[in-house]
PDB file of N, CA and C in Angstrom:
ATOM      1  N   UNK A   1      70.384  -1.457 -53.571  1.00  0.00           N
ATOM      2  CA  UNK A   1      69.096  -1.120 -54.158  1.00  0.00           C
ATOM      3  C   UNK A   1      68.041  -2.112 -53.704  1.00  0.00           C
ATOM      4  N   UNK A   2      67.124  -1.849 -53.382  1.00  0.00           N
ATOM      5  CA  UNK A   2      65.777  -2.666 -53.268  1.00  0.00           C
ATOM      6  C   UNK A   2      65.142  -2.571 -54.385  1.00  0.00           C
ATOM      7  N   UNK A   3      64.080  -3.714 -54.246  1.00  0.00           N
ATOM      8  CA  UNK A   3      62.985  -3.651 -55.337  1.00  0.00           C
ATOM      9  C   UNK A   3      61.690  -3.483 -54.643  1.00  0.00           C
ATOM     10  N   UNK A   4      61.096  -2.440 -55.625  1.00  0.00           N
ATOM     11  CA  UNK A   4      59.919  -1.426 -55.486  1.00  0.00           C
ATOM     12  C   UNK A   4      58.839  -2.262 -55.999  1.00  0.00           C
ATOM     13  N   UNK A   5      57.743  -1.534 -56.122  1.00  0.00           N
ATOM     14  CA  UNK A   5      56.505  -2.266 -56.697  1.00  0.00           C
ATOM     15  C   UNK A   5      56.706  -2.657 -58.119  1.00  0.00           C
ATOM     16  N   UNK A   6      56.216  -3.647 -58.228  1.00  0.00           N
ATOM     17  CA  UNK A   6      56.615  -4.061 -59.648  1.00  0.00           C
ATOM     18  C   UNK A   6      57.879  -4.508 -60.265  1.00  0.00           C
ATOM     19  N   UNK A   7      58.596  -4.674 -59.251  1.00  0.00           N
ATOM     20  CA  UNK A   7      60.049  -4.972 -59.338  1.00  0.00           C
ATOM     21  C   UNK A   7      61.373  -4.187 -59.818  1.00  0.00           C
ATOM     22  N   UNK A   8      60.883  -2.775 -59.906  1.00  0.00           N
ATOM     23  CA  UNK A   8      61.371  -2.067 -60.521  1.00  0.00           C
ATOM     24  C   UNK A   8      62.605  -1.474 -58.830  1.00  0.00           C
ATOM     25  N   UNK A   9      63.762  -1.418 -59.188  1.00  0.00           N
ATOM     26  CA  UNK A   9      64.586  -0.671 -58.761  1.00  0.00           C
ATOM     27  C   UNK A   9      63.809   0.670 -58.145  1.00  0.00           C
ATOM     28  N   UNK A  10      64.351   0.470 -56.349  1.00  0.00           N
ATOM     29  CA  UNK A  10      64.252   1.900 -55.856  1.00  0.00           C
ATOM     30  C   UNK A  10      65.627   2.062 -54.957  1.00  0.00           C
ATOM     31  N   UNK A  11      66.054   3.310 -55.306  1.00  0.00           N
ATOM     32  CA  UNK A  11      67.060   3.551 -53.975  1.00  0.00           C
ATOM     33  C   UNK A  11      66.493   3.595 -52.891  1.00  0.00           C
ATOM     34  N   UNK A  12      67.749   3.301 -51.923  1.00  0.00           N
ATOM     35  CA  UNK A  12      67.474   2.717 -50.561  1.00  0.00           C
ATOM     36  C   UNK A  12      66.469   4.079 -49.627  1.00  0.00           C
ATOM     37  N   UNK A  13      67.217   5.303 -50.259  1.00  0.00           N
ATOM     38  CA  UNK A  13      66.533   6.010 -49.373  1.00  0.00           C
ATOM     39  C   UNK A  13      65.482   6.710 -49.628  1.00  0.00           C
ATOM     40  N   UNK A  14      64.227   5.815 -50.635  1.00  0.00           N
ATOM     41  CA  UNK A  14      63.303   6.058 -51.316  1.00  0.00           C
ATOM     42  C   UNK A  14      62.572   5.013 -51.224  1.00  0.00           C
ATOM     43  N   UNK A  15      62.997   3.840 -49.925  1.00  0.00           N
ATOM     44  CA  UNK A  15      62.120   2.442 -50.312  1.00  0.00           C
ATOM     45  C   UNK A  15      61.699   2.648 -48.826  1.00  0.00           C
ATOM     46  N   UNK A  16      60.451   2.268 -48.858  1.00  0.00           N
ATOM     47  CA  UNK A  16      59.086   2.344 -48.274  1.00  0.00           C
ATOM     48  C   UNK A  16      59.234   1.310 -47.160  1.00  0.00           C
ATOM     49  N   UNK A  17      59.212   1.721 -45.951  1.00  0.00           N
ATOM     50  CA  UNK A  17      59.213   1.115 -44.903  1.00  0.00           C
ATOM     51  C   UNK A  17      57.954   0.572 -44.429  1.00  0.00           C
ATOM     52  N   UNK A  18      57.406  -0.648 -44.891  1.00  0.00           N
ATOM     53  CA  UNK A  18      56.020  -0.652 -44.999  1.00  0.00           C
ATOM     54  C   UNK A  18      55.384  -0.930 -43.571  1.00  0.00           C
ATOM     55  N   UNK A  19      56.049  -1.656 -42.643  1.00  0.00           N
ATOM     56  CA  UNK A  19      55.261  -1.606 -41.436  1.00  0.00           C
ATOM     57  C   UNK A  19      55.150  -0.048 -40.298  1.00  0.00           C
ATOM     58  N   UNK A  20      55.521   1.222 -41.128  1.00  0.00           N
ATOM     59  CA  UNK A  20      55.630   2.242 -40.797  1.00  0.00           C
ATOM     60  C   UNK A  20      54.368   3.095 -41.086  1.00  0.00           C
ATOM     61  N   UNK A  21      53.558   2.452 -42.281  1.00  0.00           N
ATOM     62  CA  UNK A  21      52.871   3.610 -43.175  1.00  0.00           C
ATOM     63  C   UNK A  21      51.648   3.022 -42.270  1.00  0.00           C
ATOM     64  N   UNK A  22      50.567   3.836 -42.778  1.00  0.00           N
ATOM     65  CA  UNK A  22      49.177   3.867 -42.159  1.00  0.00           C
ATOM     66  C   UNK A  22      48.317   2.664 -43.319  1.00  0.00           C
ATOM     67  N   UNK A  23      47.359   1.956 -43.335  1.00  0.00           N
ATOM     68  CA  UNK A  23      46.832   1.450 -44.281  1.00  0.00           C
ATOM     69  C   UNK A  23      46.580   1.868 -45.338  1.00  0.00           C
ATOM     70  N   UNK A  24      45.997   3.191 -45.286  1.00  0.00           N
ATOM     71  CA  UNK A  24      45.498   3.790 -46.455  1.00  0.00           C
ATOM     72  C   UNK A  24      46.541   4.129 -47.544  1.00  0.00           C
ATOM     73  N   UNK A  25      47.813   4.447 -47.000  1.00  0.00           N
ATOM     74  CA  UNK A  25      48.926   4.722 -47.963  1.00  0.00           C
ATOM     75  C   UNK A  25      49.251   3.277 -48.294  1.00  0.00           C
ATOM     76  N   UNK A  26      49.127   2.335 -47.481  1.00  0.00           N
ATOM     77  CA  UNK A  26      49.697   1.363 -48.229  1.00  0.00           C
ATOM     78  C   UNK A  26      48.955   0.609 -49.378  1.00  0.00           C
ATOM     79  N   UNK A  27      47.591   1.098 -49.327  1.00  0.00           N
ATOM     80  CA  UNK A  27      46.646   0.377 -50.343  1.00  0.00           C
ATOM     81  C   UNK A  27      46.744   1.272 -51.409  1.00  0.00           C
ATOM     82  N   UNK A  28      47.049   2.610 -51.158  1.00  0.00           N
ATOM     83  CA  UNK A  28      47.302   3.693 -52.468  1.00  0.00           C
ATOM     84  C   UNK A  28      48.514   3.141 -53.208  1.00  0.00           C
ATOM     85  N   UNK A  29      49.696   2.894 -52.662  1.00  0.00           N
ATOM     86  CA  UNK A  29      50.953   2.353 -53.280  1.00  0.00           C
ATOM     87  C   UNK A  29      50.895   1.553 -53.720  1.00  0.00           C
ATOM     88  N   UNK A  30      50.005   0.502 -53.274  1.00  0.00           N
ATOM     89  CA  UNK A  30      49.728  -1.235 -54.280  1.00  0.00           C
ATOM     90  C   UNK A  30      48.746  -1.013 -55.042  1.00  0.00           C
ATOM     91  N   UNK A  31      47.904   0.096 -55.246  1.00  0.00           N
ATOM     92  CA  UNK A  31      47.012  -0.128 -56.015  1.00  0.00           C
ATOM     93  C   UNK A  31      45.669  -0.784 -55.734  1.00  0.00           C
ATOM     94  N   UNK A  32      45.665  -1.188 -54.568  1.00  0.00           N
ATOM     95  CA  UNK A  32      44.667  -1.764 -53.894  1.00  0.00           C
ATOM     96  C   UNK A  32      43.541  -1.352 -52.645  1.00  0.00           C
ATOM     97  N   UNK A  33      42.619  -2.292 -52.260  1.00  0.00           N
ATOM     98  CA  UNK A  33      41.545  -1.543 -51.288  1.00  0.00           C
ATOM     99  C   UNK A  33      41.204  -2.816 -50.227  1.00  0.00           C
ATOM    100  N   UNK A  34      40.601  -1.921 -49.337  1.00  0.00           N
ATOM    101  CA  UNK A  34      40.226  -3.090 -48.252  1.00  0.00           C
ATOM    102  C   UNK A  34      39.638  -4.082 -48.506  1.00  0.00           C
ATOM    103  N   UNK A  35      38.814  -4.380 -49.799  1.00  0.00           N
ATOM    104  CA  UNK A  35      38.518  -5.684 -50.328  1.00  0.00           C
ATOM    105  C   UNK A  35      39.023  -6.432 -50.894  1.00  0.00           C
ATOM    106  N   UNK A  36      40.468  -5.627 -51.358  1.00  0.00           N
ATOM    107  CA  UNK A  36      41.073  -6.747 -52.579  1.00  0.00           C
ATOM    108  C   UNK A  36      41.715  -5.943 -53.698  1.00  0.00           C
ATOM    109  N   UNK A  37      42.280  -7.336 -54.335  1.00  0.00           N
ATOM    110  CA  UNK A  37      43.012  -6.422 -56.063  1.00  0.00           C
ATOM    111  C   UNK A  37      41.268  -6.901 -56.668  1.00  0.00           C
ATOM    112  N   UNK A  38      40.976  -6.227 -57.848  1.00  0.00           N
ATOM    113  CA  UNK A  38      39.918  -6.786 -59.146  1.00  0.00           C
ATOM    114  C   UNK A  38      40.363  -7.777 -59.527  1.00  0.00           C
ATOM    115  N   UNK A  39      39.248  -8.616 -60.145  1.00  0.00           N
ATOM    116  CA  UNK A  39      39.634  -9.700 -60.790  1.00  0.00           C
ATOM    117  C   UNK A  39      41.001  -9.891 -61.906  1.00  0.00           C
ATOM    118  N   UNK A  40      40.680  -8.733 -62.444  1.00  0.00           N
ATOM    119  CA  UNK A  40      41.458  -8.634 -63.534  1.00  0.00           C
ATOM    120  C   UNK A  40      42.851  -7.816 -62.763  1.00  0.00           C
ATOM    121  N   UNK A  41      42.696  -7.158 -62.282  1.00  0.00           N
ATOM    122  CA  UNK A  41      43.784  -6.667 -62.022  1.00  0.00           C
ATOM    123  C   UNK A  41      44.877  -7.777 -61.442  1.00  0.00           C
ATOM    124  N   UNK A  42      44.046  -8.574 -60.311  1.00  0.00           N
ATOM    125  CA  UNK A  42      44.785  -9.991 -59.829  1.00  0.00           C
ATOM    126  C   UNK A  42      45.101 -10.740 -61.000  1.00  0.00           C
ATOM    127  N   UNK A  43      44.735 -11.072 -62.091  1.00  0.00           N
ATOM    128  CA  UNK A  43      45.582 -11.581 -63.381  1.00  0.00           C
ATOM    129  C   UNK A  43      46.151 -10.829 -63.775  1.00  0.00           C
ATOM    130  N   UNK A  44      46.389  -9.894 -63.993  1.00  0.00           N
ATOM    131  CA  UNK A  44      47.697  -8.913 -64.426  1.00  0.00           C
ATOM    132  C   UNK A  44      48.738  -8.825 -63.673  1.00  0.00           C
ATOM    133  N   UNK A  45      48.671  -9.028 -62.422  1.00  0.00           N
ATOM    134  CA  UNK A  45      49.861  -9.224 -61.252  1.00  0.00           C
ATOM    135  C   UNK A  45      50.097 -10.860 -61.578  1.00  0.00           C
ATOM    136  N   UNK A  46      49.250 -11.493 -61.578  1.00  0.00           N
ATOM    137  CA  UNK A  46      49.381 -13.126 -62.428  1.00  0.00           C
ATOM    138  C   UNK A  46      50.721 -13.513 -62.811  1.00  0.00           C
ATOM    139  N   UNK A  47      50.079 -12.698 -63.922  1.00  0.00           N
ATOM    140  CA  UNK A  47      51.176 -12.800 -65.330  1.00  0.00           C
ATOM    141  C   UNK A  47      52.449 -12.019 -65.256  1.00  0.00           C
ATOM    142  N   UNK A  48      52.191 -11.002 -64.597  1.00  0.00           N
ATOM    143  CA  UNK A  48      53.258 -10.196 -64.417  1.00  0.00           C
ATOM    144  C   UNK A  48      54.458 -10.933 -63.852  1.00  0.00           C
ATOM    145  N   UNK A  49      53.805 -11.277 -62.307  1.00  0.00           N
ATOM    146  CA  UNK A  49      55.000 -11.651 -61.462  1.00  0.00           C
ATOM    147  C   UNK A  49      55.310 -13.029 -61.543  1.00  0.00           C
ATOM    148  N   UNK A  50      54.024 -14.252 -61.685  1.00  0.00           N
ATOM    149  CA  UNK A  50      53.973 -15.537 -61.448  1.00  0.00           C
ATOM    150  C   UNK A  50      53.045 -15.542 -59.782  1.00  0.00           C
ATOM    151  N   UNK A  51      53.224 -16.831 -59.740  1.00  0.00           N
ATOM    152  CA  UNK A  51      52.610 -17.287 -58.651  1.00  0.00           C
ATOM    153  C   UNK A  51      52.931 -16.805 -57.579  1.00  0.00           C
ATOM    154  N   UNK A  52      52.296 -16.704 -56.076  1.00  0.00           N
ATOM    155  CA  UNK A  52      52.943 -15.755 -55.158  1.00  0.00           C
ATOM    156  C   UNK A  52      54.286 -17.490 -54.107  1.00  0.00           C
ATOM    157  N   UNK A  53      54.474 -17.898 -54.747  1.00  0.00           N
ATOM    158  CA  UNK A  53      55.024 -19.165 -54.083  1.00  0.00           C
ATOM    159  C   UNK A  53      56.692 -18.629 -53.344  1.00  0.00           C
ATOM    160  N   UNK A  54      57.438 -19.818 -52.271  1.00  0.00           N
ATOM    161  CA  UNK A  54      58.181 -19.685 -51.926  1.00  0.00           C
ATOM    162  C   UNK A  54      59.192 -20.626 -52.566  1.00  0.00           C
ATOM    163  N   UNK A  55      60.340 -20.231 -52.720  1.00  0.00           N
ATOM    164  CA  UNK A  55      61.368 -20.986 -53.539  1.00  0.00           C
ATOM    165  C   UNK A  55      61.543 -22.375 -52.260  1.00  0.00           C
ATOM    166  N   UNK A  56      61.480 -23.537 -52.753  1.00  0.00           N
ATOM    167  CA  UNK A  56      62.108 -24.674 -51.585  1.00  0.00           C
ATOM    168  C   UNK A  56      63.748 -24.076 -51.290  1.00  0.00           C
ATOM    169  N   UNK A  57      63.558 -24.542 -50.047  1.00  0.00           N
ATOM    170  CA  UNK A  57      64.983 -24.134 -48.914  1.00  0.00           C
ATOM    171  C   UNK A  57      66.009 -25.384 -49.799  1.00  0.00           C
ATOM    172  N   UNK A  58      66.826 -25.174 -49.713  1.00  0.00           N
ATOM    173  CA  UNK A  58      68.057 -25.958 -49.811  1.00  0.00           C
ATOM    174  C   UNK A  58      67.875 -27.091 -48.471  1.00  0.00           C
ATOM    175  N   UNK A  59      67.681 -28.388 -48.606  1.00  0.00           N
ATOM    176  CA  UNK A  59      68.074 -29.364 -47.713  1.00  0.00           C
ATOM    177  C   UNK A  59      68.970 -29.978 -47.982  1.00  0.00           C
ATOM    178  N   UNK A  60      70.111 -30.487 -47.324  1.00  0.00           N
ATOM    179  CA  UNK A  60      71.129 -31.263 -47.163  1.00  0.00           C
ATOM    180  C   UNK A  60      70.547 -32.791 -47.171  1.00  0.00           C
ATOM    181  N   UNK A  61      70.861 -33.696 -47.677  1.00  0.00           N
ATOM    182  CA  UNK A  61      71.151 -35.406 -47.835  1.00  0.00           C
ATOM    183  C   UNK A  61      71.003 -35.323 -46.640  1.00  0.00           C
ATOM    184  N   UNK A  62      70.004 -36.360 -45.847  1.00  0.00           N
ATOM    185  CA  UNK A  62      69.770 -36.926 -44.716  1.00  0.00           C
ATOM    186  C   UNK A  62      70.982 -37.100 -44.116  1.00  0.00           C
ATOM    187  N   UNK A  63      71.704 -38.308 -45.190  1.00  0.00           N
ATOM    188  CA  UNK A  63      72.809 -38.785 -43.979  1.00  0.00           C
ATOM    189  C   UNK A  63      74.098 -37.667 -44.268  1.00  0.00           C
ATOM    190  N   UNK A  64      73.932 -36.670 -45.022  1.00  0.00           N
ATOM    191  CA  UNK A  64      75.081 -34.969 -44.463  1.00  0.00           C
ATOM    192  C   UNK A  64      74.310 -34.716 -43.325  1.00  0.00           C
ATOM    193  N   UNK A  65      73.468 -34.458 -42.734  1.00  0.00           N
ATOM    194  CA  UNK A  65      72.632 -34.107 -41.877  1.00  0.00           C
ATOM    195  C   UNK A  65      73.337 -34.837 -40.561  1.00  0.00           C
ATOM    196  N   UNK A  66      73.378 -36.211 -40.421  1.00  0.00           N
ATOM    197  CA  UNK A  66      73.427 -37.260 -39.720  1.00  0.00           C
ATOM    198  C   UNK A  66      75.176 -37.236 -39.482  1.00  0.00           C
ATOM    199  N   UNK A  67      76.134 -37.386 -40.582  1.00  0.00           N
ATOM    200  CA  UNK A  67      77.526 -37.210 -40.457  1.00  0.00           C
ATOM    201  C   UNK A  67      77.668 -35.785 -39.451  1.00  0.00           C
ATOM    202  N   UNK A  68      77.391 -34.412 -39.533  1.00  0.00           N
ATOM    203  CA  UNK A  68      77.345 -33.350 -39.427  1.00  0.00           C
ATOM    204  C   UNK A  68      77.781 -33.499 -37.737  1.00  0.00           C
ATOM    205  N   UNK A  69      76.706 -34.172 -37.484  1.00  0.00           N
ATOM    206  CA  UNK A  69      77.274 -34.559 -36.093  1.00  0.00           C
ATOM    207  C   UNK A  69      78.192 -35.074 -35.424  1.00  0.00           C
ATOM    208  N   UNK A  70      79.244 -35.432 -36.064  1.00  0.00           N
ATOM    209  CA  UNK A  70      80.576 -35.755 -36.182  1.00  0.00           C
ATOM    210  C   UNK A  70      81.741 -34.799 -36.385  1.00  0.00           C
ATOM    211  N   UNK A  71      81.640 -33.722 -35.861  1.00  0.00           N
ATOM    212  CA  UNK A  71      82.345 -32.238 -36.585  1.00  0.00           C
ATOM    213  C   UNK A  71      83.106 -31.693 -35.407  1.00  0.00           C
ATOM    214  N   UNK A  72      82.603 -32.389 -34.552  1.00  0.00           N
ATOM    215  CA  UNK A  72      83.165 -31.788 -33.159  1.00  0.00           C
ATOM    216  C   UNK A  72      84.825 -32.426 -32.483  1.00  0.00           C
ATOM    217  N   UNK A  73      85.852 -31.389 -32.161  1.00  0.00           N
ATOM    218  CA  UNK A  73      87.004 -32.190 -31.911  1.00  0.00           C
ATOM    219  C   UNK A  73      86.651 -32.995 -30.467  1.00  0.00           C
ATOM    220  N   UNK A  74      85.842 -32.516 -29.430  1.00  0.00           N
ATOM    221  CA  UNK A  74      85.509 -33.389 -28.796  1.00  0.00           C
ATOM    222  C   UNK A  74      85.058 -34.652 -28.823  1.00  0.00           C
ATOM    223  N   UNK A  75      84.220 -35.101 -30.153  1.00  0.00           N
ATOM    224  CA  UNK A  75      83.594 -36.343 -30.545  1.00  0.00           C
ATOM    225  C   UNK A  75      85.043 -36.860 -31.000  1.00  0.00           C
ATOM    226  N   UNK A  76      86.030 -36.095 -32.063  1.00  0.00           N
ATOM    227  CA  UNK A  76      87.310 -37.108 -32.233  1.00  0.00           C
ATOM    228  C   UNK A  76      87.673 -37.448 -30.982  1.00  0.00           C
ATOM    229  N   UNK A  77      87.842 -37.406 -30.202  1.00  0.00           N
ATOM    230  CA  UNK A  77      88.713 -37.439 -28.833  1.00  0.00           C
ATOM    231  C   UNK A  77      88.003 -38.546 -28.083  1.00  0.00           C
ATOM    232  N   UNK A  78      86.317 -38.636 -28.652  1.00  0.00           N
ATOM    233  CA  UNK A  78      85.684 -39.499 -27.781  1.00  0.00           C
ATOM    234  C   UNK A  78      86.429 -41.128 -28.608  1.00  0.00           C
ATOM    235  N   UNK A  79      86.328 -40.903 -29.592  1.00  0.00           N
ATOM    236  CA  UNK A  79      86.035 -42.091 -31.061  1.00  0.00           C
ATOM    237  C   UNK A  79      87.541 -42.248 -30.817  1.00  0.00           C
ATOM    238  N   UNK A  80      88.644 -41.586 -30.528  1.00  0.00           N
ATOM    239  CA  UNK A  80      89.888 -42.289 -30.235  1.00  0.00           C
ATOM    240  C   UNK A  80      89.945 -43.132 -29.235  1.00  0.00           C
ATOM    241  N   UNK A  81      89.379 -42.283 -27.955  1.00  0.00           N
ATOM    242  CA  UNK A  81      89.839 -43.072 -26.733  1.00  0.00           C
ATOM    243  C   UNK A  81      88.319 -44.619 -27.008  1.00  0.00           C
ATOM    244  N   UNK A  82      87.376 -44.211 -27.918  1.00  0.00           N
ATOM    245  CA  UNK A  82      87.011 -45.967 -27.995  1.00  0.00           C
ATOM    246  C   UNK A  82      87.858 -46.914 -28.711  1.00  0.00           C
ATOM    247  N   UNK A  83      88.543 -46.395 -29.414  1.00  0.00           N
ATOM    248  CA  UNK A  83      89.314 -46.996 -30.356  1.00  0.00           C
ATOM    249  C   UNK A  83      90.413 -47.400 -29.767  1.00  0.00           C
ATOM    250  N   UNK A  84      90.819 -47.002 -28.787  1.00  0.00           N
ATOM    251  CA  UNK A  84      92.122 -47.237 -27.779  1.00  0.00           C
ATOM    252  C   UNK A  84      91.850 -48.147 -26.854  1.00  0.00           C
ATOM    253  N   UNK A  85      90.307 -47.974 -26.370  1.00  0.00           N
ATOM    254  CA  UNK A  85      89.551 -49.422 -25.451  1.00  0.00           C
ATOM    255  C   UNK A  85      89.375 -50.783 -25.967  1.00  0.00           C
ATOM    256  N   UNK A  86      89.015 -50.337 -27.078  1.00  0.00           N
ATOM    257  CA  UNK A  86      89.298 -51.620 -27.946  1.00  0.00           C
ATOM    258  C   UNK A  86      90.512 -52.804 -27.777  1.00  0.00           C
ATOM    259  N   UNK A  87      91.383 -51.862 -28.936  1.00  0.00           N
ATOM    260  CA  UNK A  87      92.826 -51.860 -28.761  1.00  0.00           C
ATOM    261  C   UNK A  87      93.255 -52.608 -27.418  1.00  0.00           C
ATOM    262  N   UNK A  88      92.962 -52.227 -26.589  1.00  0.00           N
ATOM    263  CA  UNK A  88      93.752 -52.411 -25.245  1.00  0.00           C
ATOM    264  C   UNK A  88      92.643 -53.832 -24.554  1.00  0.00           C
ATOM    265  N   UNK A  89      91.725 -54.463 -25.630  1.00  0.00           N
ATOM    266  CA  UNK A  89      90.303 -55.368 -24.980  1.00  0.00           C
ATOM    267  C   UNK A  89      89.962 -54.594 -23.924  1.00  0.00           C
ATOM    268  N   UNK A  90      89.306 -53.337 -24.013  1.00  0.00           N
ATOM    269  CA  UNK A  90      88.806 -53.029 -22.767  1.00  0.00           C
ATOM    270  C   UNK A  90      87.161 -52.764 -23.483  1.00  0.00           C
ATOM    271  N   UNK A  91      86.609 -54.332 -23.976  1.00  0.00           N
ATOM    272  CA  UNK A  91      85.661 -53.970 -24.676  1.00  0.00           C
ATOM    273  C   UNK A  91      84.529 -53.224 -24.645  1.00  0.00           C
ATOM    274  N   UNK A  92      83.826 -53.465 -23.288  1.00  0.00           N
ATOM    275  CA  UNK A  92      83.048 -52.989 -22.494  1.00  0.00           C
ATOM    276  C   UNK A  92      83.225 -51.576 -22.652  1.00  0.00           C
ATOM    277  N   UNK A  93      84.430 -51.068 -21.725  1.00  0.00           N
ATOM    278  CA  UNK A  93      84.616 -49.891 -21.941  1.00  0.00           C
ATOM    279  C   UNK A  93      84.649 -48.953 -23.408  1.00  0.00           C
ATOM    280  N   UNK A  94      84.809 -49.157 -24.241  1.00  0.00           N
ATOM    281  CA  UNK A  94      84.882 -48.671 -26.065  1.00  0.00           C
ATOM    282  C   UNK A  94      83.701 -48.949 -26.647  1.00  0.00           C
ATOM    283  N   UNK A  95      82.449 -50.393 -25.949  1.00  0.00           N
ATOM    284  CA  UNK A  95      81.267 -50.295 -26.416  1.00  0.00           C
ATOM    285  C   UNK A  95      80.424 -48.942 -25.704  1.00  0.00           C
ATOM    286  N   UNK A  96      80.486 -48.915 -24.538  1.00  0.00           N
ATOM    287  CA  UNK A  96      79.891 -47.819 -24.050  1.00  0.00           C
ATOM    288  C   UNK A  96      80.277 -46.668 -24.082  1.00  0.00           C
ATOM    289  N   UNK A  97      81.414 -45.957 -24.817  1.00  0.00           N
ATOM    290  CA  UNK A  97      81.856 -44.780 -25.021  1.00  0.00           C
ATOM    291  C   UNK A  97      81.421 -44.801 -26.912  1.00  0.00           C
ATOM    292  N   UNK A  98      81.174 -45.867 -27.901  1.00  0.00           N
ATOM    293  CA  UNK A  98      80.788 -45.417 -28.700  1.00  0.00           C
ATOM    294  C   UNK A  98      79.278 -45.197 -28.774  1.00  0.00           C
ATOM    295  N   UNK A  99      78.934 -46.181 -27.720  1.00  0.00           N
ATOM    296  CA  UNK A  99      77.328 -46.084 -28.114  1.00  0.00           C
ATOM    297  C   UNK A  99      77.172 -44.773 -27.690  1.00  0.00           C
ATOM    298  N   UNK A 100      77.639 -43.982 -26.542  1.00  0.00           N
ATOM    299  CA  UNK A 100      77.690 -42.705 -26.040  1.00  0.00           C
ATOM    300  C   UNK A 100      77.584 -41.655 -26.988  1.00  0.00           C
ATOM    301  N   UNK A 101      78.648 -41.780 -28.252  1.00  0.00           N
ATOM    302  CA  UNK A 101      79.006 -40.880 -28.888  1.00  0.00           C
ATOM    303  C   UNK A 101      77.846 -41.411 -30.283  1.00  0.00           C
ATOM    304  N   UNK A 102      77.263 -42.206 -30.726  1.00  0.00           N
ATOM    305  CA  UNK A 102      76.175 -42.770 -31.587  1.00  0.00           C
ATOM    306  C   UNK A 102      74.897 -42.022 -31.153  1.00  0.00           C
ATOM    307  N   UNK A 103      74.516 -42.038 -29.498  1.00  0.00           N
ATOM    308  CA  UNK A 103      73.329 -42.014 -28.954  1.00  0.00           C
ATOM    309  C   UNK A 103      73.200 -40.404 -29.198  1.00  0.00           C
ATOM    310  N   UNK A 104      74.404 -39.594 -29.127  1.00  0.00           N
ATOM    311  CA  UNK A 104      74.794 -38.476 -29.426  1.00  0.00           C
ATOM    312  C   UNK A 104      74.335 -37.685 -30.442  1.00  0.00           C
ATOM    313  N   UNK A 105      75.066 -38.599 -31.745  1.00  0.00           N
ATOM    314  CA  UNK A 105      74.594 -37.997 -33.011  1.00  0.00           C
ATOM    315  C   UNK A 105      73.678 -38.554 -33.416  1.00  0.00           C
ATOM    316  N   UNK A 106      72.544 -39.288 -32.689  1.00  0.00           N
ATOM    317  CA  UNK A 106      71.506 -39.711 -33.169  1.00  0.00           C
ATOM    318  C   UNK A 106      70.906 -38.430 -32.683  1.00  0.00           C
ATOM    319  N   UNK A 107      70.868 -37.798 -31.222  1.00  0.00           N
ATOM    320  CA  UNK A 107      69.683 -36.988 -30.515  1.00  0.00           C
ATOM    321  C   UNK A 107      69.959 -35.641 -31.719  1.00  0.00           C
ATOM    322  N   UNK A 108      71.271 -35.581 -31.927  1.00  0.00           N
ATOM    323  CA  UNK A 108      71.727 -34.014 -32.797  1.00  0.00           C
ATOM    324  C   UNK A 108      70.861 -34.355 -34.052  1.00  0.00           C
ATOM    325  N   UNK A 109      70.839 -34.817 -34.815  1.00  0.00           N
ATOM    326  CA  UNK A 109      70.431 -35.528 -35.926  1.00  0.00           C
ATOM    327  C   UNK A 109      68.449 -35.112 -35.682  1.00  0.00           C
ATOM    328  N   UNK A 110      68.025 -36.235 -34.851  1.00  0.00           N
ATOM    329  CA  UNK A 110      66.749 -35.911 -34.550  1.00  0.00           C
ATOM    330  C   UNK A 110      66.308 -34.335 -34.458  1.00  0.00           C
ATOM    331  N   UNK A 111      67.151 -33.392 -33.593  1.00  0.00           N
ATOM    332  CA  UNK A 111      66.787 -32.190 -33.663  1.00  0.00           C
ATOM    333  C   UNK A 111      66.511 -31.401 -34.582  1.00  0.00           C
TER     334      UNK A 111
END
């Protein structure tokens, strides 16, 4: 089911395809004209509906955002074999494969 003008329930194959209709039908169906709702009428839609606002999106915690980038079995595979450079003093080598994989989920992160 969709919702119709006024919020009222319309079946689907009774709901108004609005970038289909011509203007004039669509200002007949809202009740409205090429200038506008009336004053009053725009407070009665007011009260009716509330404000015409958008609900805020769901954002995730910065640093979920920032971890997120860490999801990939390729990144495990990177973060072992630094962890294995280490391990083995191949320091050099395990600093530059993590900063690799850091510089990584920093650019993902930024995006």
């Amino acid at each position: 089911m969709n919702k119709g003008i006024y919020n009222r329930e319309v079946p689907p194959e009774t709901a108004v395809d609005w970038h289909a209709v011509n203007a004039g039908r669509v200002m007949e169906e809202l009740g409205t004209s090429a200038d506008g709702l009336s004053l009053k009428e725009a407070f009665q839609r007011l009260r009716l509906f509330g404000p015409n606002r958008l609900k805020k999106a769901y954002k995730p915690p910065e640093i979920l955002t920032f971890l997120s980038q860490f999801r990939s079995p390729l990144i495990y595979i990177l973060l072992v074999a630094s962890l294995l450079s280490f391990i083995g003093r191949h320091i050099v080598d395990g600093t530059v494969i993590l900063a690799i994989v850091m510089l990584n989920a920093l650019i993902g992160y930024i995006q």
